[in-house]
Protein backbone atom coordinates (compact mmCIF):
# COMPACT_ATOMS: atom_id res chain seq x y z
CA UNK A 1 -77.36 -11.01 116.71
CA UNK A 2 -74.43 -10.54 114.80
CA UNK A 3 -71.62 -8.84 115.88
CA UNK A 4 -70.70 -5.40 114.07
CA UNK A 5 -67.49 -5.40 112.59
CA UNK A 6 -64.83 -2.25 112.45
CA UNK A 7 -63.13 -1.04 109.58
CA UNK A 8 -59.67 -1.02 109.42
CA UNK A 9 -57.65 1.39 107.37
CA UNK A 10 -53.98 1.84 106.86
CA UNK A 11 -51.25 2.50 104.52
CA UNK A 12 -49.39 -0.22 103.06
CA UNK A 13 -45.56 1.33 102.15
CA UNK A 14 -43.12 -0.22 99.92
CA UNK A 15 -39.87 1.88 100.09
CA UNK A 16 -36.24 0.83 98.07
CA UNK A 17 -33.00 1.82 99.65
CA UNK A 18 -29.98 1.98 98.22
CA UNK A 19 -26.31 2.81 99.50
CA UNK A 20 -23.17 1.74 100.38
CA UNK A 21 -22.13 0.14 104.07
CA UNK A 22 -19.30 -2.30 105.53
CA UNK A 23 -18.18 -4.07 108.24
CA UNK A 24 -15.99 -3.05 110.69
CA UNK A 25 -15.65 0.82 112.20
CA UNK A 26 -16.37 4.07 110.19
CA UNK A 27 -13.00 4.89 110.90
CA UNK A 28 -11.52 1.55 109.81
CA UNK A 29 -14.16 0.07 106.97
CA UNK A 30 -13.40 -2.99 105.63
CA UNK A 31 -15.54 -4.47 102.43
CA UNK A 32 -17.14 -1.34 101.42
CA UNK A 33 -20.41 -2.95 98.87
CA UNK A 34 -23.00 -1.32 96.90
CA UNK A 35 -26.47 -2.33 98.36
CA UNK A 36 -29.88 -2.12 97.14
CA UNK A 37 -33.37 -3.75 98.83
CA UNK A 38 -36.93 -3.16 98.99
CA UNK A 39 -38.85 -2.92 102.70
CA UNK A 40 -42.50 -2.77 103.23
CA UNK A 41 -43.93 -0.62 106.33
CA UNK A 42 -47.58 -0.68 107.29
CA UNK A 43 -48.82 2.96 108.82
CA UNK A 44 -51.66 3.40 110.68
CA UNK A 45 -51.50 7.19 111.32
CA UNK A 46 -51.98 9.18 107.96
CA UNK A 47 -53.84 12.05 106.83
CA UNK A 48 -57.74 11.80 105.65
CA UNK A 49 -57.87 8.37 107.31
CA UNK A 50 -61.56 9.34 108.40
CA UNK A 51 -62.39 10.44 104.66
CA UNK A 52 -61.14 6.69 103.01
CA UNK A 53 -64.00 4.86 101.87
CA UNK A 54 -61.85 2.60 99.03
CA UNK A 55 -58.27 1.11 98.45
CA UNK A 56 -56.31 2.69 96.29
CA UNK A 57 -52.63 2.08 94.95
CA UNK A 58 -50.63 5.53 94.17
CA UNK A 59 -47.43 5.60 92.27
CA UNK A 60 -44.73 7.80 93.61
CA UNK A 61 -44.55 9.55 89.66
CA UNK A 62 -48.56 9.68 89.27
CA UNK A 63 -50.12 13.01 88.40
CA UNK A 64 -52.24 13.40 91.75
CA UNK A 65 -53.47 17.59 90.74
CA UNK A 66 -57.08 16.03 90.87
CA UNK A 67 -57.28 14.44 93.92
CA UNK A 68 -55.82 16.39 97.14
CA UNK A 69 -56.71 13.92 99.47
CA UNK A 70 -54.37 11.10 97.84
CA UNK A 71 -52.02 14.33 96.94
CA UNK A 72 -51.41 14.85 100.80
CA UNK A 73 -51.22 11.50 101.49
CA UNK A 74 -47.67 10.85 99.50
CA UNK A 75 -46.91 13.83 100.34
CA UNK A 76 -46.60 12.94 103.84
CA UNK A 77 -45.42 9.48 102.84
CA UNK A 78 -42.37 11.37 101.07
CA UNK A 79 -41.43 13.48 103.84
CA UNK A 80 -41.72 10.71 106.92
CA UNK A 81 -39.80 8.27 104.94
CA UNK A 82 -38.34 9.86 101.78
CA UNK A 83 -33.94 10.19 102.56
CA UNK A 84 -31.25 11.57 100.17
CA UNK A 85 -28.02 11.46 100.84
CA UNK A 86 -27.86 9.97 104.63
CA UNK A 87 -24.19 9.46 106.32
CA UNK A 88 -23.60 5.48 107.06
CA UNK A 89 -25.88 4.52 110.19
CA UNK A 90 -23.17 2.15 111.67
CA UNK A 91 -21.29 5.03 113.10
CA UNK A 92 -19.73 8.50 112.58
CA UNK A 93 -19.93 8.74 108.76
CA UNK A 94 -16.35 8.75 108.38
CA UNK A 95 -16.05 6.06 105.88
CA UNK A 96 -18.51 8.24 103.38
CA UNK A 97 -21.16 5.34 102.99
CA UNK A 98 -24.49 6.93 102.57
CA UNK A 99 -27.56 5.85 101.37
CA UNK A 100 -30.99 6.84 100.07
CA UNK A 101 -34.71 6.24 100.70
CA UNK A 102 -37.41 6.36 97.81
CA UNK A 103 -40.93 5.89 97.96
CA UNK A 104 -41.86 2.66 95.45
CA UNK A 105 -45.97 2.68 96.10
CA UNK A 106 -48.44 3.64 98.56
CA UNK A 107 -51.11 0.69 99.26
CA UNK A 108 -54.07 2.27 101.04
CA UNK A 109 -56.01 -0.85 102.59
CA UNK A 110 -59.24 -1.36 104.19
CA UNK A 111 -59.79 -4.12 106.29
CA UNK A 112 -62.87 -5.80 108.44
CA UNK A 113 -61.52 -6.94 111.68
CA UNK A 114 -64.37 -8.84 114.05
């Protein structure tokens, strides 16, 4: 008999951030640079994860008015990992580095694990 295999569902998350930082203290900074790099985060804990049945790709611009379920879903991607305007995360901010997060695309995957 073969064995029944589950279904595994979670969101793929590519996010760009994009800032300034530097080495050394807040207080002291030395080599303040302009950064900017992508990061991919996989989610397993999203909205409507029982009412997936297909993968889907959605665009952080995309006009979602037709489709609440996908709606919700970057809109809870936006507001767990969306940032504007953060104070440097070495230390105390005084150096005014700051950086922001912004969602690229949302990858909702399915996936048959034995």
């Amino acid at each position: 008999m073969a064995s029944k295999k589950s279904l595994e569902k979670y969101l793929k998350i590519t996010l760009s951030e994009e800032g300034t930082t530097h080495s050394g203290y807040c207080s002291d900074p030395v080599d303040i640079v302009n950064y900017k790099h992508k990061d991919t985060i996989i989610d397993y804990d999203f909205p409507h994860k029982e009412s997936i049945v297909s993968g889907e790709i959605i665009d952080d611009e995309e006009d979602l008015s037709h489709d609440d379920i996908l709606n919700d879903i970057r809109i809870y991607v936006n507001k767990k990992y969306k940032k504007n305007n953060q104070h440097c995360n070495k230390g105390s901010g005084y150096c005014s580095c700051s950086f922001n997060t912004s969602l690229v695309t949302i990858k909702i995957c399915l996936k048959y694990k034995s």
